[in-house]
Protein backbone atom coordinates (compact mmCIF):
# COMPACT_ATOMS: atom_id res chain seq x y z
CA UNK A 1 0.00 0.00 0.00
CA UNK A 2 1.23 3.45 -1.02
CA UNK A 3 1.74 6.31 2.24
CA UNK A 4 -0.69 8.24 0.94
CA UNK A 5 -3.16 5.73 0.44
CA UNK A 6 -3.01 4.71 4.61
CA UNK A 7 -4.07 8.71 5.22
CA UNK A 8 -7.33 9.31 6.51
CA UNK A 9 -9.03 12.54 5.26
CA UNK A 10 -11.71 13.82 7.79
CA UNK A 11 -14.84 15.38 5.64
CA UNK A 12 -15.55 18.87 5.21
CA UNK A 13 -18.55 20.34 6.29
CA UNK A 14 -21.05 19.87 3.69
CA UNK A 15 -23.33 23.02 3.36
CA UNK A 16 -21.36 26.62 3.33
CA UNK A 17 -21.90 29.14 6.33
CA UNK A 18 -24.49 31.43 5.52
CA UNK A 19 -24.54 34.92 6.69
CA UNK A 20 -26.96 34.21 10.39
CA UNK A 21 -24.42 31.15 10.94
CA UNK A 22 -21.87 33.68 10.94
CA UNK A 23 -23.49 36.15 12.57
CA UNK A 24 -24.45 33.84 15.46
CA UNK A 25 -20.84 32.69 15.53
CA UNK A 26 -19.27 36.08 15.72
CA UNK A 27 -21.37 36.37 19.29
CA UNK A 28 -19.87 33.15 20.45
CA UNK A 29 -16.57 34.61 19.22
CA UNK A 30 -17.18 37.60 21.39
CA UNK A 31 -18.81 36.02 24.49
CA UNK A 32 -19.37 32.21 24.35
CA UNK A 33 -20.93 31.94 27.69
CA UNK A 34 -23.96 34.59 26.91
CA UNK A 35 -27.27 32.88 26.48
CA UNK A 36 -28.87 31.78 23.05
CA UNK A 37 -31.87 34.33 23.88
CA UNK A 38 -29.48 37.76 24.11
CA UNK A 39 -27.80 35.94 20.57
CA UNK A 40 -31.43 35.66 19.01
CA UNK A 41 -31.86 39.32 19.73
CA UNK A 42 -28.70 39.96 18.09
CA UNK A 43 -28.94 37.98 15.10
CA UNK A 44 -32.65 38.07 14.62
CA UNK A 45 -33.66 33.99 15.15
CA UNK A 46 -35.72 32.39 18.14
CA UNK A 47 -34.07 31.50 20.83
CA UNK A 48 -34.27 27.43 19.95
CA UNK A 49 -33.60 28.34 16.46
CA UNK A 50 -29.98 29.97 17.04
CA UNK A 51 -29.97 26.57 19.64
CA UNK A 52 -30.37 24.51 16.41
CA UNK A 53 -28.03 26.01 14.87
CA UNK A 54 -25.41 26.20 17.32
CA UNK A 55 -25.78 22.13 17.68
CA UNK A 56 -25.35 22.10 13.60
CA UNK A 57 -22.32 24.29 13.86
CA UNK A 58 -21.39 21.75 16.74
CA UNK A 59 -21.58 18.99 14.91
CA UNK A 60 -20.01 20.11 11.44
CA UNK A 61 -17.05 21.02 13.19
CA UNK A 62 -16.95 25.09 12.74
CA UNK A 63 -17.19 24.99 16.36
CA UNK A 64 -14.19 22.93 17.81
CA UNK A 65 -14.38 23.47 21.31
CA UNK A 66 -16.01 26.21 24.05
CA UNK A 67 -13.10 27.43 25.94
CA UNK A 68 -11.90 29.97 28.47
CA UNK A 69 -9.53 32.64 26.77
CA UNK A 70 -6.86 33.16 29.86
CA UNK A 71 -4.63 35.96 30.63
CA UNK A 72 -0.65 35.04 30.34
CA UNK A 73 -0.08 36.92 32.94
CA UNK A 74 -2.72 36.15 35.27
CA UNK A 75 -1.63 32.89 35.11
CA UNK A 76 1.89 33.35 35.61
CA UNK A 77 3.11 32.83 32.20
CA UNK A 78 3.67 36.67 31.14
CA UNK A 79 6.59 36.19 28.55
CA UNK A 80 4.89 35.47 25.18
CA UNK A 81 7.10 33.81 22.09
CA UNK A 82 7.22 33.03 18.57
CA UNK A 83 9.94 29.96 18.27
CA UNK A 84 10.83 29.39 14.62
CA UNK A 85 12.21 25.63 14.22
CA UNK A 86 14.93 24.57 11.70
CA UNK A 87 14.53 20.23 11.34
CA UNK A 88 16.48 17.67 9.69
CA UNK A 89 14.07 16.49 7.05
CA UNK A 90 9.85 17.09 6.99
CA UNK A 91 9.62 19.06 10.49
CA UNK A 92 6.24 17.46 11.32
CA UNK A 93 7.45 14.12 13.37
CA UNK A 94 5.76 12.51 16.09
CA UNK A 95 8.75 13.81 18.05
CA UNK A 96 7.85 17.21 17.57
CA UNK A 97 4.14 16.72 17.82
CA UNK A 98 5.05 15.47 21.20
CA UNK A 99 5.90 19.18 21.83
CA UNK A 100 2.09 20.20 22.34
CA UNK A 101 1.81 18.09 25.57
CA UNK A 102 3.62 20.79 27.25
CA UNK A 103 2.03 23.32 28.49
CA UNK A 104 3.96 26.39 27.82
CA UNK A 105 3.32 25.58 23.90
CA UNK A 106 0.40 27.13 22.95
CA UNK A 107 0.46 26.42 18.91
CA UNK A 108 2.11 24.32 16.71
CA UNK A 109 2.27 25.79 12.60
CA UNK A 110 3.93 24.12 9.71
CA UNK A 111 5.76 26.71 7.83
CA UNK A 112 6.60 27.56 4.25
CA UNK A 113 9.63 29.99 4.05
CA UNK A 114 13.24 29.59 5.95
CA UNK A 115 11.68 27.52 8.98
CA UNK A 116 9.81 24.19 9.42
CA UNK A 117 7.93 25.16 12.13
CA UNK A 118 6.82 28.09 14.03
CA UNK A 119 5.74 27.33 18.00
CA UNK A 120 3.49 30.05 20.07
CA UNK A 121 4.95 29.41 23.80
CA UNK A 122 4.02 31.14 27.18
CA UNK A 123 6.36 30.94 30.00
CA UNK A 124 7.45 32.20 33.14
CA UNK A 125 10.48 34.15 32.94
CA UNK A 126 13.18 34.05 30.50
CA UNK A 127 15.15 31.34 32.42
CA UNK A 128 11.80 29.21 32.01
CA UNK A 129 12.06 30.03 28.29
CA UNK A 130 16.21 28.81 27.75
CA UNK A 131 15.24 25.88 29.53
CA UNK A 132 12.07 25.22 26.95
CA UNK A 133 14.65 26.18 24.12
CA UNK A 134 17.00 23.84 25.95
CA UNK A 135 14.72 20.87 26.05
CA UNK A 136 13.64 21.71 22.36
CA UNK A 137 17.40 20.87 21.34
CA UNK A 138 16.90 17.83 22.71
CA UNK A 139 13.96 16.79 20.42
CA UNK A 140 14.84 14.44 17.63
CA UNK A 141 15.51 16.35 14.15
CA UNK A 142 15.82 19.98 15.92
CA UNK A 143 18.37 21.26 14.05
CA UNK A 144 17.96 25.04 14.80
CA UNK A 145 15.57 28.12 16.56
CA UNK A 146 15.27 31.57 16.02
CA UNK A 147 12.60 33.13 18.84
CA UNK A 148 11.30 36.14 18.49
CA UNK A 149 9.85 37.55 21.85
CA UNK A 150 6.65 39.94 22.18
CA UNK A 151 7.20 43.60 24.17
CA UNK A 152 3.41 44.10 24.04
CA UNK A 153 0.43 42.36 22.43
CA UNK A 154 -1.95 44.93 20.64
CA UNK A 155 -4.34 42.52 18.73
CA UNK A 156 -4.69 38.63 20.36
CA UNK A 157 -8.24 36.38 19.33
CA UNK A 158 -9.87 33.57 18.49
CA UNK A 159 -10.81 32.96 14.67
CA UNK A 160 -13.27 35.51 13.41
CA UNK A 161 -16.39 34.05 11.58
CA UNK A 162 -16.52 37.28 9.22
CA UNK A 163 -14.80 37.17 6.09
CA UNK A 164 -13.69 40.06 4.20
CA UNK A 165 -15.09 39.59 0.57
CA UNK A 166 -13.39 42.44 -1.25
CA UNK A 167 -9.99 40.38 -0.64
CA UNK A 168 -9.20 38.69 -3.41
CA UNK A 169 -11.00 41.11 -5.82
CA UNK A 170 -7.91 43.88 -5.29
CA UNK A 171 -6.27 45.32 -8.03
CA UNK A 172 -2.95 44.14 -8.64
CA UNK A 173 -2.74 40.53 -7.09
CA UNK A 174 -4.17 38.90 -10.52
């Protein structure tokens, strides 16, 4: 059997977000604990018709999880880092996948460009974040890091369910 033919593909969604789907997602976006009454308000639906949709959203998979958004800081993690990772060979290894069961690492990217892999980390203090850098050298196929730390954080969210349309229609990327 050929590699690719042992890959699983999950399948897509199979009707499109329409414009209340969105709408009602933005609102979870925004506040995912407020109740499906104060989002029918917003979005113009009944109550157990955003419900219905919510559980559709659910189950399609445009909703992965409900989760609490927490402060670095607050936490005790305030240093915030971009880690760029240089492998020997394809960068996405089990070894390296291994690197999400830490804490500290937030995301986990596969890269085009002059890195393999590009890791979103929180940690403690700087000595917290050589001794993550430390431990990444360690990792099977590491073969270099750049990290790039954060002064200040002026954007940080979730995915947004809006979509700018007017995107791909600017002059001068056709």
């Amino acid at each position: 059997m050929a590699k690719t033919d042992s890959i699983q593909r999950k399948p897509r969604a199979a009707r499109e977000l329409d414009d209340l789907d969105r709408r009602i997602l933005g609102e979870l976006s925004r506040d995912a604990t407020q109740a499906y009454a104060a989002i029918s308000q917003v979005v113009g639906l009944s109550p157990p018709a955003v419900h219905e949709r919510v559980k559709r959203l659910r189950a399609s998979g445009a909703i992965k999880a409900t989760v609490a958004q927490l402060d670095g800081p607050a936490v005790g993690k305030p240093l915030l880092a971009f880690i760029h990772v240089d492998t020997v060979g394809w960068g996405k290894t089990s070894a390296m996948m291994a690197l999400g069961d830490w804490p500290e690492v937030e995301e986990i990217h596969s890269a085009t460009g002059d890195t393999c892999l590009i890791l979103k980390v929180r940690v403690a203090s700087p000595l917290a974040l050589e001794g993550l850098l430390s431990q990444l050298y360690d990792t099977k196929g590491v073969r270099g890091t750049r990290t790039y730390l954060t002064l200040s954080t002026h954007l940080e969210r979730a995915v947004q369910a809006e979509v700018s349309t007017d995107l791909e229609d600017l002059a001068g990327i056709r």
